[in-house]
C-alpha atoms as a PDB file:
ATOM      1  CA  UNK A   1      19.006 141.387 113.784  1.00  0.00           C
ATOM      2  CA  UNK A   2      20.471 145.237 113.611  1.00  0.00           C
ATOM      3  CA  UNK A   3      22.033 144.252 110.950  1.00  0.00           C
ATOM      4  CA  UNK A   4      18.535 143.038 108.724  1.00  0.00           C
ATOM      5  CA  UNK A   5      17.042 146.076 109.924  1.00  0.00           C
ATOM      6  CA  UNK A   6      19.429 148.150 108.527  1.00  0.00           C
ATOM      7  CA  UNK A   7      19.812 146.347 105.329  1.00  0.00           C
ATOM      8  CA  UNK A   8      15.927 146.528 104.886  1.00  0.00           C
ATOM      9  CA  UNK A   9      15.772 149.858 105.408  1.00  0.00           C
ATOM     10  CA  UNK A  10      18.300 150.913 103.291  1.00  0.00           C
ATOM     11  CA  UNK A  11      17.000 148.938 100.276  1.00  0.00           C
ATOM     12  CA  UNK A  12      13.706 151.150 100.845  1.00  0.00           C
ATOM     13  CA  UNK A  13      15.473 154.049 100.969  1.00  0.00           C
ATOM     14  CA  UNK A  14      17.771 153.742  97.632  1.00  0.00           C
ATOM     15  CA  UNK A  15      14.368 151.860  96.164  1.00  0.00           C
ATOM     16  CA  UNK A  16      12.476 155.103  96.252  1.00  0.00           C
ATOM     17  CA  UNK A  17      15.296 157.272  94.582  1.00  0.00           C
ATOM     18  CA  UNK A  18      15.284 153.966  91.565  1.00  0.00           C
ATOM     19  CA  UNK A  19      11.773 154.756  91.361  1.00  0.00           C
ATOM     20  CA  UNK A  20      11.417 158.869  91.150  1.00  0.00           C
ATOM     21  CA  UNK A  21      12.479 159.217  87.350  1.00  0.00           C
ATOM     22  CA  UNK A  22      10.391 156.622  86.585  1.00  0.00           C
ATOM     23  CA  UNK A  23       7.075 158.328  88.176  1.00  0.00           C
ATOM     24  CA  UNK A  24       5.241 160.137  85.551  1.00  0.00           C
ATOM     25  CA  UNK A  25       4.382 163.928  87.034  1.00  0.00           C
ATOM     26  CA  UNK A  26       1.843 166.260  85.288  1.00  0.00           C
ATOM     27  CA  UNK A  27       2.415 169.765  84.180  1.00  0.00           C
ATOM     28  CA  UNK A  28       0.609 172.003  86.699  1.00  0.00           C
ATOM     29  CA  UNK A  29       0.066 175.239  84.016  1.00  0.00           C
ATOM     30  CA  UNK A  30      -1.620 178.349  86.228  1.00  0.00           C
ATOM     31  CA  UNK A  31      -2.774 181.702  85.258  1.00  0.00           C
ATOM     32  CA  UNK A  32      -3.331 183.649  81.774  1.00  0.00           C
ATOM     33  CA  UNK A  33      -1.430 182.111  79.146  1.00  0.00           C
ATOM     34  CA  UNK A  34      -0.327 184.513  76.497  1.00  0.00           C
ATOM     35  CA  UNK A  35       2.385 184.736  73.563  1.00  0.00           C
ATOM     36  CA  UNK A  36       3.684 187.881  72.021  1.00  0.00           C
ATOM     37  CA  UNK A  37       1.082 187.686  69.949  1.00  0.00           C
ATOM     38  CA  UNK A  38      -1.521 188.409  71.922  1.00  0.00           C
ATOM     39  CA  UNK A  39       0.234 191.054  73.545  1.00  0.00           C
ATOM     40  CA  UNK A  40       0.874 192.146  69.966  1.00  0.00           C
ATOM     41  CA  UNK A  41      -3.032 193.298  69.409  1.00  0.00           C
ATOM     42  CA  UNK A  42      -2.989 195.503  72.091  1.00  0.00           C
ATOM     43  CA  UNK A  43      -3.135 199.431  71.596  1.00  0.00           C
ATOM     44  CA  UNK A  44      -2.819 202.682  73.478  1.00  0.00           C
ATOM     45  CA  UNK A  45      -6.402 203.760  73.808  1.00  0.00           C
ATOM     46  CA  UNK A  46      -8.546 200.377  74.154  1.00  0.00           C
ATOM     47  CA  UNK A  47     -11.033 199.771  76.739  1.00  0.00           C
ATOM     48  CA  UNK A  48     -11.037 197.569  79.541  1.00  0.00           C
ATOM     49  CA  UNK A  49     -13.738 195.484  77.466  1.00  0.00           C
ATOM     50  CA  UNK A  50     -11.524 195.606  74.692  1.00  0.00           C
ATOM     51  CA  UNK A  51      -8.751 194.280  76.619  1.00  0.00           C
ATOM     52  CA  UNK A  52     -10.521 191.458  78.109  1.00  0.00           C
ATOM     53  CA  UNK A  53     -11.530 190.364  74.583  1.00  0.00           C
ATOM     54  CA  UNK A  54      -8.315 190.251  73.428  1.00  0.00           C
ATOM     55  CA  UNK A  55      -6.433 189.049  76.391  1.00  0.00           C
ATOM     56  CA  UNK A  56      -9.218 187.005  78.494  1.00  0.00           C
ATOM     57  CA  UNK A  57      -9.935 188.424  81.841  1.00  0.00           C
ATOM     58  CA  UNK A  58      -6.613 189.257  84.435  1.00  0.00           C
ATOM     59  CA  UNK A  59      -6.077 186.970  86.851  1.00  0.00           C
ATOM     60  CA  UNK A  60      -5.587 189.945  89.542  1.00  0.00           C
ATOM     61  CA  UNK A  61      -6.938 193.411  89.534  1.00  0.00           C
ATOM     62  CA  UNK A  62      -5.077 195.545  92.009  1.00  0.00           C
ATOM     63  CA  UNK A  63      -7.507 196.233  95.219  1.00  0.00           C
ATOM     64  CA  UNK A  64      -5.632 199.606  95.861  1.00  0.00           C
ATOM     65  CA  UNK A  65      -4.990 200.916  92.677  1.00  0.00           C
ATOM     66  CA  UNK A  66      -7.970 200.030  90.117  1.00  0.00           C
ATOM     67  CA  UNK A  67      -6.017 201.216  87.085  1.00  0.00           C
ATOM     68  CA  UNK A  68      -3.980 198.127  87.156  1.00  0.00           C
ATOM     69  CA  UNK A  69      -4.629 194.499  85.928  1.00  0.00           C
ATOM     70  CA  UNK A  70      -2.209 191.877  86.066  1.00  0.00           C
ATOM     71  CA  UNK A  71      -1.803 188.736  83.601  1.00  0.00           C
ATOM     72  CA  UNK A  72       0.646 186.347  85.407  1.00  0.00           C
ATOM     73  CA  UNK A  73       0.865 183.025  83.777  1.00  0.00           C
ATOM     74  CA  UNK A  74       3.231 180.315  85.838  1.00  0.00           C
ATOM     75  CA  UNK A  75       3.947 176.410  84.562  1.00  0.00           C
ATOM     76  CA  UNK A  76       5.409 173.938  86.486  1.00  0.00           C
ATOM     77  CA  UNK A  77       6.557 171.223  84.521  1.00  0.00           C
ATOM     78  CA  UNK A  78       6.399 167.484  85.703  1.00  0.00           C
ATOM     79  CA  UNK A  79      10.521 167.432  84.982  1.00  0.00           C
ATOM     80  CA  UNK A  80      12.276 170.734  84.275  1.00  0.00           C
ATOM     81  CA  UNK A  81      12.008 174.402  85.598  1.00  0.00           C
ATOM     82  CA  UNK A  82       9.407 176.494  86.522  1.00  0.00           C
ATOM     83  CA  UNK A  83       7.940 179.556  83.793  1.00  0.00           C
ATOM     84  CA  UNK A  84       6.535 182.302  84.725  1.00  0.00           C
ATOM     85  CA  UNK A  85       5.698 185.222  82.524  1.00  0.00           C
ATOM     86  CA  UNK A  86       4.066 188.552  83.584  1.00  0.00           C
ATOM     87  CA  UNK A  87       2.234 191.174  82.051  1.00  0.00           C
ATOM     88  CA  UNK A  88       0.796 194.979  83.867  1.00  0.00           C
ATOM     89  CA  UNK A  89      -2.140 196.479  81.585  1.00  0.00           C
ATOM     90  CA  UNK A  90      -2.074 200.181  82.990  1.00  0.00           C
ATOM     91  CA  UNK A  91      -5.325 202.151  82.722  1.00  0.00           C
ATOM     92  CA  UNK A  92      -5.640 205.918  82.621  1.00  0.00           C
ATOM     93  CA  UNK A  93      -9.022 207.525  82.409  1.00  0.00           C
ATOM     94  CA  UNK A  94     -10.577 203.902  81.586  1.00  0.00           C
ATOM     95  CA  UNK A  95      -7.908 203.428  78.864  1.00  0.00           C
ATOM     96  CA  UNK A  96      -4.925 201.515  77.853  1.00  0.00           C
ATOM     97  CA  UNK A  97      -1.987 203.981  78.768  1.00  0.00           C
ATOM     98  CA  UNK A  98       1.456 201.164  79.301  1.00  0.00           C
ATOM     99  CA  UNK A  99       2.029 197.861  79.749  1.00  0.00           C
ATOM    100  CA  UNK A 100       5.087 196.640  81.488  1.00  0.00           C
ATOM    101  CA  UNK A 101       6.266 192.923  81.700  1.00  0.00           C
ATOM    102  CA  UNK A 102       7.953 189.936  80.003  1.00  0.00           C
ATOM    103  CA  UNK A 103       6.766 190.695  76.770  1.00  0.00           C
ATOM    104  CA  UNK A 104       7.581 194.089  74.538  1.00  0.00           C
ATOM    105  CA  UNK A 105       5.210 196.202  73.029  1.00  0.00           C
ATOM    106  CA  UNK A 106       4.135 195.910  69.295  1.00  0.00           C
ATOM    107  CA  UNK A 107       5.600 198.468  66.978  1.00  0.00           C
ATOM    108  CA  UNK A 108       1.729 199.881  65.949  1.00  0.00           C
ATOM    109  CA  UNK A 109       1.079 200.234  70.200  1.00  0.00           C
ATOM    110  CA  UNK A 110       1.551 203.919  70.760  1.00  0.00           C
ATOM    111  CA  UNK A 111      -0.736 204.313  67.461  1.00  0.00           C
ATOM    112  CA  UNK A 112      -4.314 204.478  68.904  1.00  0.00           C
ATOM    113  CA  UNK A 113      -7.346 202.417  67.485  1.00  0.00           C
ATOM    114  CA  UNK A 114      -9.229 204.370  65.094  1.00  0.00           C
ATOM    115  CA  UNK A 115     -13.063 205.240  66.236  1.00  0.00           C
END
């Protein structure tokens, strides 16, 4: 009778590590999603309106310091590794100043929009 039980129960066990790959799991994407691109259109000198425009609204503004916003984008893949990317849009006097992150800044972004 042991014996059955333990066969059983280790056919259930191997069964469900059979099954896994064949399981379909969804990509769980989170956050801002943004390319170089995007991050390409920004300039030294733009507004927080302008900002949003261009890169949708941040998914956290800092409580204690409200010259910061933060894109963070983060996809977990059904199969595969996790991605996260990260950008800081840094405000001084209401204005784009830096942005630090996973993505570089565009040649043109220390040349201010025109008015």
């Amino acid at each position: 009778m042991r014996i059955l039980l333990a066969l059983a129960l280790a056919t259930a066990v191997t069964s469900c590590a059979v099954i896994d790959p064949l399981v379909y799991k969804i990509d769980i994407p989170q956050g801002n999603y943004l390319e170089q691109r995007d991050v390409d259109n920004l300039r030294v000198g733009m507004t927080r309106d302008q900002v949003r425009f261009v890169l949708g609204s941040p998914v956290s503004e800092n409580i204690f310091r409200d010259d910061e916003w933060h894109y963070i984008f983060r996809m977990k893949p059904g199969r595969g590794d996790v991605i996260t990317r990260a950008l800081t849009v840094r405000f001084e006097d209401d204005v784009v100043a830096s942005i630090a992150g996973d993505f570089e800044p565009h040649e043109d972004f220390y040349t201010p929009l025109e008015s």
